[in-house]
N, C-alpha and C. Protein backbone atom coordinates (compact mmCIF):
# COMPACT_ATOMS: atom_id res chain seq x y z
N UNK A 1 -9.03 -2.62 -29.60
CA UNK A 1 -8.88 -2.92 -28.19
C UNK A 1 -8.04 -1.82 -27.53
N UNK A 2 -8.58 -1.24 -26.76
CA UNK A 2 -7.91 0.03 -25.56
C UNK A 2 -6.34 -0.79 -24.99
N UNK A 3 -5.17 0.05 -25.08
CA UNK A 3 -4.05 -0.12 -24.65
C UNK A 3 -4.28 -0.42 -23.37
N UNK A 4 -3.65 -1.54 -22.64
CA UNK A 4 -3.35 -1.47 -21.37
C UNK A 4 -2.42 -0.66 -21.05
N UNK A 5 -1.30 -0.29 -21.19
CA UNK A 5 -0.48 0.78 -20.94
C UNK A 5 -0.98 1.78 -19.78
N UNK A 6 0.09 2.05 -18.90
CA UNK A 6 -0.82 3.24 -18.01
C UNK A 6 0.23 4.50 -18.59
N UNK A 7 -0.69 5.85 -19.22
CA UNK A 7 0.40 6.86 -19.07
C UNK A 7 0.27 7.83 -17.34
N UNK A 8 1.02 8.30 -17.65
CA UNK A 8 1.39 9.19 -16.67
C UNK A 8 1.66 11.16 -16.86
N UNK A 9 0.96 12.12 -16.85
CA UNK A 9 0.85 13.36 -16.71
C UNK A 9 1.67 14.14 -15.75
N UNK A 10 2.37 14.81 -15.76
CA UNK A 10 2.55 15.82 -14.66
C UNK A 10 1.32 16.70 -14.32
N UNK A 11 0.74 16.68 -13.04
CA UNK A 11 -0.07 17.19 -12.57
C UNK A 11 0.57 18.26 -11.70
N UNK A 12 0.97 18.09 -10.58
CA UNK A 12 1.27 19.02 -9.92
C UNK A 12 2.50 18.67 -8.55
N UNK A 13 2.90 19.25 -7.58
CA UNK A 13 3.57 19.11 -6.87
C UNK A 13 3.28 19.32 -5.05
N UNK A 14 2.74 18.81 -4.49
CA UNK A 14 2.33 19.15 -2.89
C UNK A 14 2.90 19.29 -2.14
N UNK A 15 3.09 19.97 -1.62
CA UNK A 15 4.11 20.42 -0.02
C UNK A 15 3.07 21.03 1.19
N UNK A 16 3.24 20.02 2.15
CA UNK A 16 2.55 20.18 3.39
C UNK A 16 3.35 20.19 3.94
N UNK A 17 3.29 21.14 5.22
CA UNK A 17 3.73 21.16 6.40
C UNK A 17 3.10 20.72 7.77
N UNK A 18 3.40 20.02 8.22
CA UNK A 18 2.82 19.22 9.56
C UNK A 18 3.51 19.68 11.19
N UNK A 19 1.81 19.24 11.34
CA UNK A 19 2.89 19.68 13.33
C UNK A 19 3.10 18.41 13.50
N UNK A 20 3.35 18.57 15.19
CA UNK A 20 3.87 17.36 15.52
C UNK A 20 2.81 16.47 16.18
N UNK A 21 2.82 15.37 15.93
CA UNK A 21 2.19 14.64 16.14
C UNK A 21 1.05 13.99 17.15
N UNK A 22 -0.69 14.19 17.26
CA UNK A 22 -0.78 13.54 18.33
C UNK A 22 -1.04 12.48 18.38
N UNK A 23 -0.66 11.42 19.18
CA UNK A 23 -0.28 10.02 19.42
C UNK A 23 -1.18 9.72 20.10
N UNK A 24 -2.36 8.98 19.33
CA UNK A 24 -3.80 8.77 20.30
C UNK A 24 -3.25 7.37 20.84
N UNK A 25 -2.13 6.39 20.35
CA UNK A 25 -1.64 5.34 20.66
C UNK A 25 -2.11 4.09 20.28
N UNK A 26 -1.60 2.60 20.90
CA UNK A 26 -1.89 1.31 20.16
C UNK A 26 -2.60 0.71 20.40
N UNK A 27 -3.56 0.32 19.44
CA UNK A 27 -4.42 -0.68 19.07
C UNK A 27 -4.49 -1.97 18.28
N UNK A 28 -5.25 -2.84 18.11
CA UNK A 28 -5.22 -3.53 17.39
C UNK A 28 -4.80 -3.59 16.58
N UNK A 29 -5.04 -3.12 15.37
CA UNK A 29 -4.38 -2.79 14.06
C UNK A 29 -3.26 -2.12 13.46
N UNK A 30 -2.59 -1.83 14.89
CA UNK A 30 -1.52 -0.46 14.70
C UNK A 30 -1.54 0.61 15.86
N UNK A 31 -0.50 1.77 15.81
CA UNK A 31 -0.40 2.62 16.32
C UNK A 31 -1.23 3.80 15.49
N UNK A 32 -1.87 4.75 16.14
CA UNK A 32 -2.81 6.05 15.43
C UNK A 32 -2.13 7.12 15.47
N UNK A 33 -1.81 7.71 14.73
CA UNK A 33 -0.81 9.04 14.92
C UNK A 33 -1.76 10.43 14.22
N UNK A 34 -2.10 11.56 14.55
CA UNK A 34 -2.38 12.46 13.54
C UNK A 34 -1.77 13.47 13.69
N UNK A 35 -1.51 14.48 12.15
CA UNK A 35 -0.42 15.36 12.22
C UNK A 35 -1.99 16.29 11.28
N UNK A 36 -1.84 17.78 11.95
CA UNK A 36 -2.54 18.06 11.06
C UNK A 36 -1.47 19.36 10.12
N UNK A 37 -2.04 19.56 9.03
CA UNK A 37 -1.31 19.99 7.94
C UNK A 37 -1.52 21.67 8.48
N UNK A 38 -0.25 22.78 8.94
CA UNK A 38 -0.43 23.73 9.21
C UNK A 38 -0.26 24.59 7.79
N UNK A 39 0.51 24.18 6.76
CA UNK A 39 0.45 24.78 5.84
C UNK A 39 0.49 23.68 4.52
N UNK A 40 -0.01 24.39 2.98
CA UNK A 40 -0.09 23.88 2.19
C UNK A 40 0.11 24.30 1.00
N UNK A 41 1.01 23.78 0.14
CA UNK A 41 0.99 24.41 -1.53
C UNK A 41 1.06 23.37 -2.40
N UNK A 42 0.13 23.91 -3.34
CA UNK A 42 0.23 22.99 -4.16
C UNK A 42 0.74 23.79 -5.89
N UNK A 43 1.48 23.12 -6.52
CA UNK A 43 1.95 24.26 -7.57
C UNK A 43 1.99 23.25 -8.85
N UNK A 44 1.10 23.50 -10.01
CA UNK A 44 1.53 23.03 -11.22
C UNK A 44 0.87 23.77 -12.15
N UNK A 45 1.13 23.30 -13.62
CA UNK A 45 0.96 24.09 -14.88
C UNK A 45 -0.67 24.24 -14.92
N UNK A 46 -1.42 23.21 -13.95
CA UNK A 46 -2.90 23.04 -14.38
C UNK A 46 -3.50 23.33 -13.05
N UNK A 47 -2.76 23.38 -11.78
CA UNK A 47 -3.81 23.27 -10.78
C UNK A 47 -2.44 23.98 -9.64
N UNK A 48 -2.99 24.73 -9.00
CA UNK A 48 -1.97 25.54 -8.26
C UNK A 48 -2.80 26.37 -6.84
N UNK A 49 -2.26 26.39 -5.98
CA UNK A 49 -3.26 26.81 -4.91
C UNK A 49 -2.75 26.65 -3.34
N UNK A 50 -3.64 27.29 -2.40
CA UNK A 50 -3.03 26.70 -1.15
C UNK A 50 -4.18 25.94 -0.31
N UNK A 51 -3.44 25.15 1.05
CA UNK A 51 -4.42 24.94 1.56
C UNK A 51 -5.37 25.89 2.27
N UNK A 52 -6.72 25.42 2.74
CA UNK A 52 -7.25 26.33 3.44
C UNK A 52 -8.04 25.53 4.54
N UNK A 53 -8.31 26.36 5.75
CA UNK A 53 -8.98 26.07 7.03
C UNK A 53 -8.51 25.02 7.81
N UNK A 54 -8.75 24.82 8.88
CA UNK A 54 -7.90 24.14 9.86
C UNK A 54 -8.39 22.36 9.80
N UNK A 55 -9.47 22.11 9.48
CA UNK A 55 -9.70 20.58 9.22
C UNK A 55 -9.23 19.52 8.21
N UNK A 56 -7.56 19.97 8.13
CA UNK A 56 -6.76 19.46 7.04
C UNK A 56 -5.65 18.60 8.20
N UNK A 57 -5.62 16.94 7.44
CA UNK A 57 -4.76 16.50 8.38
C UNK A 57 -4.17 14.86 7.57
N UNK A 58 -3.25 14.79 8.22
CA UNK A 58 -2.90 13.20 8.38
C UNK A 58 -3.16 12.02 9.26
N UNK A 59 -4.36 11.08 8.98
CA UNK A 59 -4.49 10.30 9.92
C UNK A 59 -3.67 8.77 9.50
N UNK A 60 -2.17 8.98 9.99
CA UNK A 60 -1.33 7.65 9.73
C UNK A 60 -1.99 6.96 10.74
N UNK A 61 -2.05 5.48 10.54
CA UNK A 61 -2.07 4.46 11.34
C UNK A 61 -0.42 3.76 10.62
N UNK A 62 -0.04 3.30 11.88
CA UNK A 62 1.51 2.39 11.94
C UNK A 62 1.21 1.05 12.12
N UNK A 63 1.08 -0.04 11.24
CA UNK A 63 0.80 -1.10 11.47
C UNK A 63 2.01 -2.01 12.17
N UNK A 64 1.97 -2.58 13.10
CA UNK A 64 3.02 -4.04 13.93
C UNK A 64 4.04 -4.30 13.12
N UNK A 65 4.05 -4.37 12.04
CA UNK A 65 5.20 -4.60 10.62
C UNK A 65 5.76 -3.43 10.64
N UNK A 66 5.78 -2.26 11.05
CA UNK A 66 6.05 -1.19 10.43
C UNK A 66 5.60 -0.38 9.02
N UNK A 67 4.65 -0.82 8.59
CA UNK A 67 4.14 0.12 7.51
C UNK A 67 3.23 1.12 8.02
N UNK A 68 3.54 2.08 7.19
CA UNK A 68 2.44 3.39 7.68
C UNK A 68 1.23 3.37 6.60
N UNK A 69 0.25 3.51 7.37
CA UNK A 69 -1.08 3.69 6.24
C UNK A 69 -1.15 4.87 6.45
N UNK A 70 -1.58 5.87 5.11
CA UNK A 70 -1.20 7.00 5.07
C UNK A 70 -2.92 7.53 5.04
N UNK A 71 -3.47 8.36 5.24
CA UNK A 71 -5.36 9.01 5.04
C UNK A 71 -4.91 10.04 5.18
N UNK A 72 -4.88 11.24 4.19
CA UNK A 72 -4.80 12.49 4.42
C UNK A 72 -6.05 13.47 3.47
N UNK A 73 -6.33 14.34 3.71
CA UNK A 73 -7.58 15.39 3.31
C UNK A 73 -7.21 16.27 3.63
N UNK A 74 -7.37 17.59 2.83
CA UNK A 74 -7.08 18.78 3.42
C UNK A 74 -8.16 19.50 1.91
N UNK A 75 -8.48 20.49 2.21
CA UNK A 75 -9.31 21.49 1.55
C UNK A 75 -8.22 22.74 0.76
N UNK A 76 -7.97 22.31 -0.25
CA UNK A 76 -7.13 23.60 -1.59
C UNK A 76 -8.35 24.72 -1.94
N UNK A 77 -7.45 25.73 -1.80
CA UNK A 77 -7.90 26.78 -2.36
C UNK A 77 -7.44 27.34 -3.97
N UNK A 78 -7.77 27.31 -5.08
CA UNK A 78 -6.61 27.69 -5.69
C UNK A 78 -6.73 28.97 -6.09
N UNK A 79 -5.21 29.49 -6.85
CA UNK A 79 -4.83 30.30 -7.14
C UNK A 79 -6.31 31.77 -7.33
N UNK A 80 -7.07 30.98 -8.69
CA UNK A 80 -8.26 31.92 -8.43
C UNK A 80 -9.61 31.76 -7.59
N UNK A 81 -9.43 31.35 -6.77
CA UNK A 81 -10.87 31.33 -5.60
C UNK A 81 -11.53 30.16 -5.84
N UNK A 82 -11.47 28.80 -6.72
CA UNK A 82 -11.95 27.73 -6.65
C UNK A 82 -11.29 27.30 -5.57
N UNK A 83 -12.36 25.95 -4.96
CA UNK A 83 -12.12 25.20 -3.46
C UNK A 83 -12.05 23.52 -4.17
N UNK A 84 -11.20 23.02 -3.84
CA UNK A 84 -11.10 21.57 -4.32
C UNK A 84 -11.17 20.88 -3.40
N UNK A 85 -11.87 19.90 -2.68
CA UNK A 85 -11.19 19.02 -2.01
C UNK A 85 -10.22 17.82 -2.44
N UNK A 86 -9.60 17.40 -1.39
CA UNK A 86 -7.83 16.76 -2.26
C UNK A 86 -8.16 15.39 -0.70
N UNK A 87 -8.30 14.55 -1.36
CA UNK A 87 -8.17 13.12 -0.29
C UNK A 87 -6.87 12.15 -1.40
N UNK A 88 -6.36 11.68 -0.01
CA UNK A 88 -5.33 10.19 -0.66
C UNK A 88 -4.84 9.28 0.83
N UNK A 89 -5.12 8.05 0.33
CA UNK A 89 -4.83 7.44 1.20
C UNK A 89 -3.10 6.49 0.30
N UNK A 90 -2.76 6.10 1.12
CA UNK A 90 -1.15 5.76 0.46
C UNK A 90 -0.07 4.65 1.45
N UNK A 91 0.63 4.23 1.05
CA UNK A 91 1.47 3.37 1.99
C UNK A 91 3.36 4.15 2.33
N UNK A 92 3.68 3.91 3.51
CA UNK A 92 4.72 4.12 3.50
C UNK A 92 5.77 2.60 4.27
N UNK A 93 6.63 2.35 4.14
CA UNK A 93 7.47 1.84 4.89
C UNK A 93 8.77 2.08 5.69
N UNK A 94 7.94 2.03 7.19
CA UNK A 94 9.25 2.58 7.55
C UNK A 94 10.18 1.90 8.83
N UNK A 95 10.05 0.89 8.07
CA UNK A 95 11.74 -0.03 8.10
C UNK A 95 12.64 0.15 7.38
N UNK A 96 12.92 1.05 6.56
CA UNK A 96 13.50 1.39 5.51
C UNK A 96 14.71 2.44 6.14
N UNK A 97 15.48 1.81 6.07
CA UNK A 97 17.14 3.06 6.33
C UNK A 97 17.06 4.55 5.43
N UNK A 98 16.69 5.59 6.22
CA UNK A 98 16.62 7.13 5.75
C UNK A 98 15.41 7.45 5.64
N UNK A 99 15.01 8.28 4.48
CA UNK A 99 13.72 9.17 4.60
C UNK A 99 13.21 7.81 3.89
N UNK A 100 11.80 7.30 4.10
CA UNK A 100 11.52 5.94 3.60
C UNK A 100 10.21 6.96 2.70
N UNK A 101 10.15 6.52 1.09
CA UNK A 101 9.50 7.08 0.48
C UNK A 101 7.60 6.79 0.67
N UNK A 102 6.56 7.33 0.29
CA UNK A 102 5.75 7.91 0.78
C UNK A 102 4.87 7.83 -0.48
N UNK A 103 4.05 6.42 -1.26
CA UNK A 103 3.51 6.11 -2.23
C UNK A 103 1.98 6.47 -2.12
N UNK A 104 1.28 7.25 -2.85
CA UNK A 104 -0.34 7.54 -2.10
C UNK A 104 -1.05 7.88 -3.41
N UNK A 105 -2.51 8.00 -3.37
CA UNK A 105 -3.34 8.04 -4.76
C UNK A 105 -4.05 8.68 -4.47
N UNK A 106 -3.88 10.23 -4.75
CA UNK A 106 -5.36 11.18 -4.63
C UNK A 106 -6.16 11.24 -5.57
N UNK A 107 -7.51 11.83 -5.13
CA UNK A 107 -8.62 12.09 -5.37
C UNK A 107 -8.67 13.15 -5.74
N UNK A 108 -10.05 14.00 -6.17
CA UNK A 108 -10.60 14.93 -5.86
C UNK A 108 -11.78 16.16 -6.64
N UNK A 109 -12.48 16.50 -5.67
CA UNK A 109 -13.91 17.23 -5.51
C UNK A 109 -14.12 18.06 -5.71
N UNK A 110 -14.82 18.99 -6.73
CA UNK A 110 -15.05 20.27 -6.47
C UNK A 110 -16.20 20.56 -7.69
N UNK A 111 -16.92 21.38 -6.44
CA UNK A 111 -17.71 21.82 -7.87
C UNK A 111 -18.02 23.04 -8.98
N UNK A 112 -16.67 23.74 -8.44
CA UNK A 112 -15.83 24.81 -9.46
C UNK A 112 -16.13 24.34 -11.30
N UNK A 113 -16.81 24.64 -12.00
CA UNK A 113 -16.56 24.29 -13.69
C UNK A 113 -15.63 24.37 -13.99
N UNK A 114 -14.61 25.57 -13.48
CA UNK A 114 -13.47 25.42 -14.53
C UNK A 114 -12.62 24.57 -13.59
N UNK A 115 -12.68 23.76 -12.61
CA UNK A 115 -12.37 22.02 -12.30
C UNK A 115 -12.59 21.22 -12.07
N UNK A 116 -13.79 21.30 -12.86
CA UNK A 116 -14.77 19.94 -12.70
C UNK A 116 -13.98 18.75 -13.48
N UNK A 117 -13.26 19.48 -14.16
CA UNK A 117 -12.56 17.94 -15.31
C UNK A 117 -11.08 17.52 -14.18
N UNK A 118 -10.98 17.87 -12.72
CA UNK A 118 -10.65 17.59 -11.46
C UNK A 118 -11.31 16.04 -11.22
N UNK A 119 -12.75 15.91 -11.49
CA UNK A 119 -13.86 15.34 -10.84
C UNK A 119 -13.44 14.41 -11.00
N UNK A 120 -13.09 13.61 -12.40
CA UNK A 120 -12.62 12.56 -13.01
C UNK A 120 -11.16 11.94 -13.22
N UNK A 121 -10.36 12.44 -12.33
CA UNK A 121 -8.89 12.18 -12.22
C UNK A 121 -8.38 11.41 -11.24
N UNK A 122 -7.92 10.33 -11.86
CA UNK A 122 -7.13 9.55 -10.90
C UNK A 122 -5.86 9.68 -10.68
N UNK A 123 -5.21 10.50 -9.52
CA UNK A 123 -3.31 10.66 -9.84
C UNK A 123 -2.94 9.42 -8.85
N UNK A 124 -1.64 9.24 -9.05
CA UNK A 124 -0.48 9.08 -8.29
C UNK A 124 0.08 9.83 -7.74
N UNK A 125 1.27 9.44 -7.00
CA UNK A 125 2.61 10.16 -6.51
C UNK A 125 3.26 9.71 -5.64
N UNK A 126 4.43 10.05 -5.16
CA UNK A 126 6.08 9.73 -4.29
C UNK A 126 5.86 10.94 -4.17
N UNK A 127 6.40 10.97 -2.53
CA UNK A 127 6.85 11.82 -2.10
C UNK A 127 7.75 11.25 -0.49
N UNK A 128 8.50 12.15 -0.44
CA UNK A 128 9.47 12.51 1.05
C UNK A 128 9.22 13.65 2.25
N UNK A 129 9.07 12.57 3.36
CA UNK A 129 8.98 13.55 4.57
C UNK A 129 10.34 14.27 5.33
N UNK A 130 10.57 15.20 5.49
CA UNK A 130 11.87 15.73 5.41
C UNK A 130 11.61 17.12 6.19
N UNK A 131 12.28 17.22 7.58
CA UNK A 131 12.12 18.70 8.50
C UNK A 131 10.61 18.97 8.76
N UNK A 132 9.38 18.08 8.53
CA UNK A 132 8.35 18.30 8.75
C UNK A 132 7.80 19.00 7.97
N UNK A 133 8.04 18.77 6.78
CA UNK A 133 7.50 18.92 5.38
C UNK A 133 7.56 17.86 4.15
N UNK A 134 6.10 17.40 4.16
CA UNK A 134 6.01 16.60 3.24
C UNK A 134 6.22 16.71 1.48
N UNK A 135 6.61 16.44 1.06
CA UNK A 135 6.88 16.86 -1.05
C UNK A 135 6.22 15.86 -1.39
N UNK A 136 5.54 16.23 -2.27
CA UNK A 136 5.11 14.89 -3.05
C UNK A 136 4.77 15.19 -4.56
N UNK A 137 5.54 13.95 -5.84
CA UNK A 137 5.20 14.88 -6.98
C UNK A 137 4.28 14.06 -7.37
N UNK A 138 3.29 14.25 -8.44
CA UNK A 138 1.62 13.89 -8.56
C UNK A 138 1.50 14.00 -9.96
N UNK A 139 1.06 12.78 -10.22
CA UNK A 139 1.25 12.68 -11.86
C UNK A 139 -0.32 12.05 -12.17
N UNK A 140 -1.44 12.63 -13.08
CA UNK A 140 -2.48 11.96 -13.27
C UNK A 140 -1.75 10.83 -13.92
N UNK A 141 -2.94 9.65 -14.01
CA UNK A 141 -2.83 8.34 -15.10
C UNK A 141 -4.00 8.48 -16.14
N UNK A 142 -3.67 7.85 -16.93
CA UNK A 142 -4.53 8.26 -18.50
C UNK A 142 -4.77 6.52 -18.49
């Protein structure tokens, strides 16, 4: 019988930089905010790269409770000329006194061979928004 156990990998580390915000405003479900990502790095032992092209963004919705639903996509370039796409949608709370941490589960696409074994990865990660730069560290699960 397969362990339930979840492990956990170091994958890599993300740092986006965001503008400021446009505030399409409130609706039903929440407030709509999007920040799009002006810069991007991503740095680890297996996958390392930057972002690329301008259709990279954050579409938070702020729900009435204060939680943030997090949808972000942005297009990696890495280090040697493979293109990944990188999606995660994630929760934040921010009723929370200080930088309120930033829980999300990426994805991701590409049809590069040498990261196609990308194709099949489910990560995690935490990260902190801080001076308008997001961190986030990213650990596959096994």
């Amino acid at each position: 019988m397969p362990s339930s156990s979840i492990e956990t990998v170091p994958l890599c580390t993300i740092r986006l930089r965001l503008s400021d915000p446009f505030l399409v405003g409130d609706f039903t479900p929440g407030t709509r905010l999007i920040f799009e990502v002006t810069e991007g790095a991503v740095e680890g032992d297996r996958l390392r790269g930057v972002a690329k092209g301008a259709a990279n963004a954050d579409w938070l919705r702020v729900a009435p409770g204060g939680v943030g639903h997090v949808d972000v996509r942005f297009l990696l370039e890495t280090h040697d000329g493979a293109l990944v796409f990188v999606q995660y949608q994630g929760r934040t709370d921010l009723n929370q006194a200080g930088a309120a941490p930033i829980f999300m589960a990426p994805t991701f696409e590409t049809g590069d061979e040498r990261y196609a074994w990308l194709n099949g990865v489910q990560a995690v990660g935490k990260g902190l928004m801080a001076d308008g730069q997001l961190t986030y560290e990213v650990f596959e699960i096994r």
